[in-house]
Protein backbone atom coordinates (compact mmCIF):
# COMPACT_ATOMS: atom_id res chain seq x y z
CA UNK A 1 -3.42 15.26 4.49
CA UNK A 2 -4.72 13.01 1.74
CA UNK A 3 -7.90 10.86 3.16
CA UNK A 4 -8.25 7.34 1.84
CA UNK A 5 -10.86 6.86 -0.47
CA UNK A 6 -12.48 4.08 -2.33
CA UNK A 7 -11.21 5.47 -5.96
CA UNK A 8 -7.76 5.56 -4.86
CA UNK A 9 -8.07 1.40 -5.20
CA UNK A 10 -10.67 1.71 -8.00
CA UNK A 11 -8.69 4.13 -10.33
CA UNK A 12 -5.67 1.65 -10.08
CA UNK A 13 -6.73 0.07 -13.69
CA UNK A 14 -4.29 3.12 -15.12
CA UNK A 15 -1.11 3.12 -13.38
CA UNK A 16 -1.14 0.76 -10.40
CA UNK A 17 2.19 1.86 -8.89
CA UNK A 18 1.36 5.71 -9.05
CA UNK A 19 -2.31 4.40 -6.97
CA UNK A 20 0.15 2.43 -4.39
CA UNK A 21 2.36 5.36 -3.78
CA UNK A 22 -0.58 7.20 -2.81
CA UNK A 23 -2.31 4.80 -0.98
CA UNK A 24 0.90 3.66 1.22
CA UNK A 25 1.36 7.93 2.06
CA UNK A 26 -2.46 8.33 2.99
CA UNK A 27 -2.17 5.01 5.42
CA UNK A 28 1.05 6.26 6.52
CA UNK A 29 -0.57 9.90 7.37
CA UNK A 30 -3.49 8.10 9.32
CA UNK A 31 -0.25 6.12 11.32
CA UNK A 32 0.65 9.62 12.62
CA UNK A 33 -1.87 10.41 13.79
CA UNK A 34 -2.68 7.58 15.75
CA UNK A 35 0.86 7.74 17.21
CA UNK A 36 0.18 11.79 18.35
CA UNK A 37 -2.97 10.26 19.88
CA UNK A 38 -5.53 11.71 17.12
CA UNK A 39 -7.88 9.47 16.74
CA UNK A 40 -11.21 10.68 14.90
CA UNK A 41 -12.06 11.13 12.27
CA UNK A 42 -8.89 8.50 10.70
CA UNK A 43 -10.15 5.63 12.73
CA UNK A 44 -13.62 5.74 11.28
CA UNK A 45 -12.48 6.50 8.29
CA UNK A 46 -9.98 3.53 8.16
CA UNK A 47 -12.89 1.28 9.46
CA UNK A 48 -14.97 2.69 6.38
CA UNK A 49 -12.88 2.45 4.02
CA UNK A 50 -11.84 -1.61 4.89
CA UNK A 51 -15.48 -2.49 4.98
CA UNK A 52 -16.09 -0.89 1.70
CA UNK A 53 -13.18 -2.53 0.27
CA UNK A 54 -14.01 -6.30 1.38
CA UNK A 55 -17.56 -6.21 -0.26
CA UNK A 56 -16.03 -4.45 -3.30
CA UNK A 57 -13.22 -7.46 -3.44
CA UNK A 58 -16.54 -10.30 -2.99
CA UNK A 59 -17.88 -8.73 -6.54
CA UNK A 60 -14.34 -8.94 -8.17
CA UNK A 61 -14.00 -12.40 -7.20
CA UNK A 62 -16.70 -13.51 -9.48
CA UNK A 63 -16.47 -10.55 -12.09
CA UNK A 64 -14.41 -12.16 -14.91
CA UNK A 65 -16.71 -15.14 -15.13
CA UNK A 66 -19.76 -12.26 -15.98
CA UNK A 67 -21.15 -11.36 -19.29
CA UNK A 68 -18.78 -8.56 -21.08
CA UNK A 69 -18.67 -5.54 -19.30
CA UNK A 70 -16.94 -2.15 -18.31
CA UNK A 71 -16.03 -1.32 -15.08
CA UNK A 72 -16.95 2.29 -14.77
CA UNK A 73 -16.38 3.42 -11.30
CA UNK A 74 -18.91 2.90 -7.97
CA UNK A 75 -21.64 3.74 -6.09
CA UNK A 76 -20.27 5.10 -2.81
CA UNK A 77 -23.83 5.13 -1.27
CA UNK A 78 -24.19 0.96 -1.91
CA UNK A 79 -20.91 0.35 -2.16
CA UNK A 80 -20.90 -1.70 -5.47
CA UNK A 81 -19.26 -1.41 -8.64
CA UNK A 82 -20.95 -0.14 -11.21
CA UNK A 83 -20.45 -1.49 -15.13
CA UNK A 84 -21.60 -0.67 -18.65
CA UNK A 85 -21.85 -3.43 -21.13
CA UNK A 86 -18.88 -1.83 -23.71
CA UNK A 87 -16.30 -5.31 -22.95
CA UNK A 88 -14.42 -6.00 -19.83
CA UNK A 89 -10.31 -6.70 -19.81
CA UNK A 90 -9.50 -9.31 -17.21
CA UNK A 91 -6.55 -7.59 -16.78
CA UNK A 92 -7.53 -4.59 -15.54
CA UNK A 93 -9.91 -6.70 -13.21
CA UNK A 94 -6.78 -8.42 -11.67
CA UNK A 95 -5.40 -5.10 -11.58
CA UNK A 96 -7.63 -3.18 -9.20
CA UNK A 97 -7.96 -6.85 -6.80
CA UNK A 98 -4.14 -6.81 -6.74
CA UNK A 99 -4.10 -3.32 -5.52
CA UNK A 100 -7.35 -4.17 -2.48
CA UNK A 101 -5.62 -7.09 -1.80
CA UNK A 102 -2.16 -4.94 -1.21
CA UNK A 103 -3.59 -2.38 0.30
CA UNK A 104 -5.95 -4.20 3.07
CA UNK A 105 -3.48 -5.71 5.17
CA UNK A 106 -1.80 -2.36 5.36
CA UNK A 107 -5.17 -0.62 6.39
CA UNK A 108 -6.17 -3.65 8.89
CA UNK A 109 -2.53 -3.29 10.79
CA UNK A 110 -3.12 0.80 10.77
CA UNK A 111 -6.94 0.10 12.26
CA UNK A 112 -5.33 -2.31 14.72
CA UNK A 113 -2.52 0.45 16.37
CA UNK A 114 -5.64 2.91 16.16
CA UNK A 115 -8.09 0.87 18.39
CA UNK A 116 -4.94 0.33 20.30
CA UNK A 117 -5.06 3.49 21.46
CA UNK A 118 -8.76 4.16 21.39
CA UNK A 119 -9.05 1.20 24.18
CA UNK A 120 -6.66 2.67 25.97
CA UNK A 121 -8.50 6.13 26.25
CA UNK A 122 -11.88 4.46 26.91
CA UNK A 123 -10.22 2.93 30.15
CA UNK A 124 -8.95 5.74 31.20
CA UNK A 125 -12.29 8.15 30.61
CA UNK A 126 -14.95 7.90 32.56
CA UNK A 127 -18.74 8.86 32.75
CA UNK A 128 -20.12 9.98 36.13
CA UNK A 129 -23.57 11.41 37.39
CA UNK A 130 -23.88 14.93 38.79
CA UNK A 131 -26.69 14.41 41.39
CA UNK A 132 -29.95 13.07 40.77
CA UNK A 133 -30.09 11.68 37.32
CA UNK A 134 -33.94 11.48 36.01
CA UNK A 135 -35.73 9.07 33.99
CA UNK A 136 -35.52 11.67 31.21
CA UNK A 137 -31.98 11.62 29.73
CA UNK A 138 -32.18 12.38 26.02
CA UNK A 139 -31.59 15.76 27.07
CA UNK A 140 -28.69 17.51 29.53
CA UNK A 141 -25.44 18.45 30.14
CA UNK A 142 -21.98 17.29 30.79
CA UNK A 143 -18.74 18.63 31.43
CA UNK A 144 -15.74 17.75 30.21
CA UNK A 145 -11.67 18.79 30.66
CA UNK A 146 -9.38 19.49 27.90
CA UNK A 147 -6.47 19.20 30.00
CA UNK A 148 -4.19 19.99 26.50
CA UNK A 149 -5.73 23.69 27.01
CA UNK A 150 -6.38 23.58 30.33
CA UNK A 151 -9.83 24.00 29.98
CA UNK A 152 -13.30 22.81 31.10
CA UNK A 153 -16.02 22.54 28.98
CA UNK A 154 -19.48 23.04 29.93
CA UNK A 155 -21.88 21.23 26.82
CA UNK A 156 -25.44 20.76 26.25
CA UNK A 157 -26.60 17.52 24.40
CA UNK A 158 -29.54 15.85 23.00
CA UNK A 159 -30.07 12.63 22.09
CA UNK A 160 -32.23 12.34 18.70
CA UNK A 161 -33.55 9.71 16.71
CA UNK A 162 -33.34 9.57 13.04
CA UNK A 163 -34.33 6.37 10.26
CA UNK A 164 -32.14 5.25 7.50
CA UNK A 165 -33.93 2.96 5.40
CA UNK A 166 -35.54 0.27 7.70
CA UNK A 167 -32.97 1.45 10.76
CA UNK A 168 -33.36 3.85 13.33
CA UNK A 169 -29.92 5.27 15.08
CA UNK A 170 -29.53 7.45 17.97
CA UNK A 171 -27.67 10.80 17.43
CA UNK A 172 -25.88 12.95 20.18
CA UNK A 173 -26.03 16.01 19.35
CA UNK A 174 -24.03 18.74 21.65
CA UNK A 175 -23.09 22.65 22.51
CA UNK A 176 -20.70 24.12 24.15
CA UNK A 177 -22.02 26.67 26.61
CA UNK A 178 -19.48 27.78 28.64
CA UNK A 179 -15.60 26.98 29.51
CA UNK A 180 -13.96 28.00 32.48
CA UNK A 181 -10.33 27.87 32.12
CA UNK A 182 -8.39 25.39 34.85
CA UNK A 183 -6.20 27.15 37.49
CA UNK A 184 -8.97 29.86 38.07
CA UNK A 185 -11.74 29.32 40.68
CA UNK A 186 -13.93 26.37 39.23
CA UNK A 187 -17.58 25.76 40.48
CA UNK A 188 -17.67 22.28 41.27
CA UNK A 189 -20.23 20.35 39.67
CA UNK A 190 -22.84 20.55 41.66
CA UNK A 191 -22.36 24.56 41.79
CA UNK A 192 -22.42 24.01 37.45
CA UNK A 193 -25.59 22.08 37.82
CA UNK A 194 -27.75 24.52 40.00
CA UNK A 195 -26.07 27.91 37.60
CA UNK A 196 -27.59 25.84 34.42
CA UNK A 197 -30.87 25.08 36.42
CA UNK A 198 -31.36 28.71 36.70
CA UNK A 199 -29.95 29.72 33.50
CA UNK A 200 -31.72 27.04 31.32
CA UNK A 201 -35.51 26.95 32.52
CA UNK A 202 -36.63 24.51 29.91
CA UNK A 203 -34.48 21.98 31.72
CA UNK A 204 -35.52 21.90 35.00
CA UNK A 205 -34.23 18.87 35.99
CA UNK A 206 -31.78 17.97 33.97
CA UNK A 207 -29.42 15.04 33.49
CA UNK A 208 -25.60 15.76 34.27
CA UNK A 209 -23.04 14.30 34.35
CA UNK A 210 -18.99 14.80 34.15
CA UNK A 211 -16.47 12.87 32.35
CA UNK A 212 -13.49 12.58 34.67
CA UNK A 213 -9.92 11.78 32.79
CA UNK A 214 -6.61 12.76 33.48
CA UNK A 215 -4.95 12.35 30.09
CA UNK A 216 -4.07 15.59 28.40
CA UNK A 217 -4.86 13.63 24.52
CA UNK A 218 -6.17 15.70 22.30
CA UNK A 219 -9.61 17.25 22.88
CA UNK A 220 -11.71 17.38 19.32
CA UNK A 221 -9.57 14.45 17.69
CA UNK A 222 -9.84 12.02 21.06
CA UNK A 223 -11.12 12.85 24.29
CA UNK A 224 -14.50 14.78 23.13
CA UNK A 225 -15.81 11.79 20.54
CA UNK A 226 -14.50 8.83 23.00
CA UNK A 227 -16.52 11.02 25.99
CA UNK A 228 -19.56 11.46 23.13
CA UNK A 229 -19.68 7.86 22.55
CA UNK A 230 -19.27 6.83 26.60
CA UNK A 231 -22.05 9.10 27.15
CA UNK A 232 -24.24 7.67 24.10
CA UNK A 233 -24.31 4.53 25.94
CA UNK A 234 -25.06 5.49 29.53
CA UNK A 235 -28.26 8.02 28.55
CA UNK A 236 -29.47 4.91 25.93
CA UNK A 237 -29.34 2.00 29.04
C-alpha cells in the first residue's frame, strides 16, 4: 500500500491532480484498514503526517510576501521547507497550499474513524498484575492473547530511557519468549510466573502482569501496540 508522505503534498507544484489522485488512494488505503481493525502503524502515521502538514501550511502562509526564492523540497527531520534564492512563482506557492488545504480535512476525518476504534480497543484491554508487583518495574514480563491465532504470548520487556535533543522518552522494548497455543493445557499465570522465575535468574522477582481482552482484533497491527502502550503507563506511575 502507498504510505502518505510529506512530498506527496510538496511535489504537487507539477501536476496537482496526478498528486490528489494519489493522495485520496493512500488516505483511502489507511480507511481500510481502520475498518478491518488495523490500527498501527496508519494511525501514527496519519497523526504524523497532519502535524507535519499544519506547520508546513504556517510557513506558506507568509511565503509569497518573502524575498525571491525557490522552493526546493524539505527537511523531514525539522519539518520546514527548504528554499534557494533562484526566484519564487506565487503560483506554484498557491499550488502546493491548495493541495494541504485539500488534503487535511480528508486526513483529519480518516484520524478521527481511526481513534474511533483505537478508544474502543483501549476499553476493552486491560492491564492486570500477576502477584506481587515490586518497586522495580522497568523490567518483566507480560502475557498477552492473540485470540485471531489462538495463541498466548509469553514477552519479556524493558523499559529504557533515551534523550532527543533536550527530551528524554521512555522506550518499551519487548521479546517474545514463549507461546502456548489456546485449547491445549495453559499454566495459569501464576504457574507462568514461577516457570520464568526459575528459567530467568537475573529476574528474580520480577514484575508481571497479563493483559486480559476478549476481542479477537488483530494482534501486531492492534492488540500488541494498544497492550504496549497500556503497559507503558502502568510500569511509568
Amino acid at each position: 500500500m502507498a504510505r502518505l508522505s510529506l512530498e506527496m503534498f510538496l511535489s504537487a507544484d507539477g501536476d496537482a491532480e496526478s498528486i490528489q489522485y494519489r493522495i485520496l488512494s493512500a488516505v483511502k488505503a489507511y480507511r481500510e484498514d481502520f475498518y478491518r481493525n488495523r490500527l498501527y502503524p496508519g494511525l501514527a502515521e496519519l497523526i504524523d503526517v497532519r502535524e507535519s502538514l499544519l506547520s508546513v501550511q504556517k510557513d506558506l502562509d507568509g511565503l509569497a510576501k518573502r524575498l525571491p526564492q525557490q522552493l526546493t523540497g524539505i527537511d523531514i527531520e525539522k519539518k520546514k521547507l527548504v528554499f534557494e534564492p533562484r526566484g519564487l512563482e506565487t503560483a506554484d506557492v498557491r499550488r502546493v497550499a491548495d493541495v494541504i488545504a485539500w488534503g487535511l480535512p480528508m486526513i483529519q476525518d480518516a484520524i478521527e474513524e481511526g481513534r474511533s476504534t483505537y478508544e474502543f480497543v483501549e476499553e476493552h484491554v486491560s492491564i492486570e498484575e500477576v502477584g506481587i508487583i515490586p518497586m522495580y518495574r522497568a523490567e518483566g514480563y507480560i502475557f498477552i492473547p492473540d485470540h485471531r491465532s489462538k495463541v498466548l504470548h509469553v514477552i519479556r520487556y524493558e523499559v529504557s530511557l533515551f534523550v532527543s535533543g533536550k527530551e528524554k522518552y521512555r522506550a518499551l522494548k519487548t521479546h517474545v519468549l514463549r507461546s502456548f497455543e489456546e485449547g491445549r493445557l495453559v499454566p495459569t499465570p501464576e504457574t507462568l510466573k514461577m516457570q520464568l522465575i526459575a528459567d530467568h535468574a537475573d529476574l528474580p522477582n520480577p514484575a508481571t502482569f497479563q493483559c486480559v481482552t476478549e476481542l479477537d482484533f488483530p494482534f501486531t497491527e492492534t492488540i500488541f501496540p494498544v497492550a504496549k502502550r497500556k503497559l507503558m503507563a502502568r510500569v511509568a506511575a
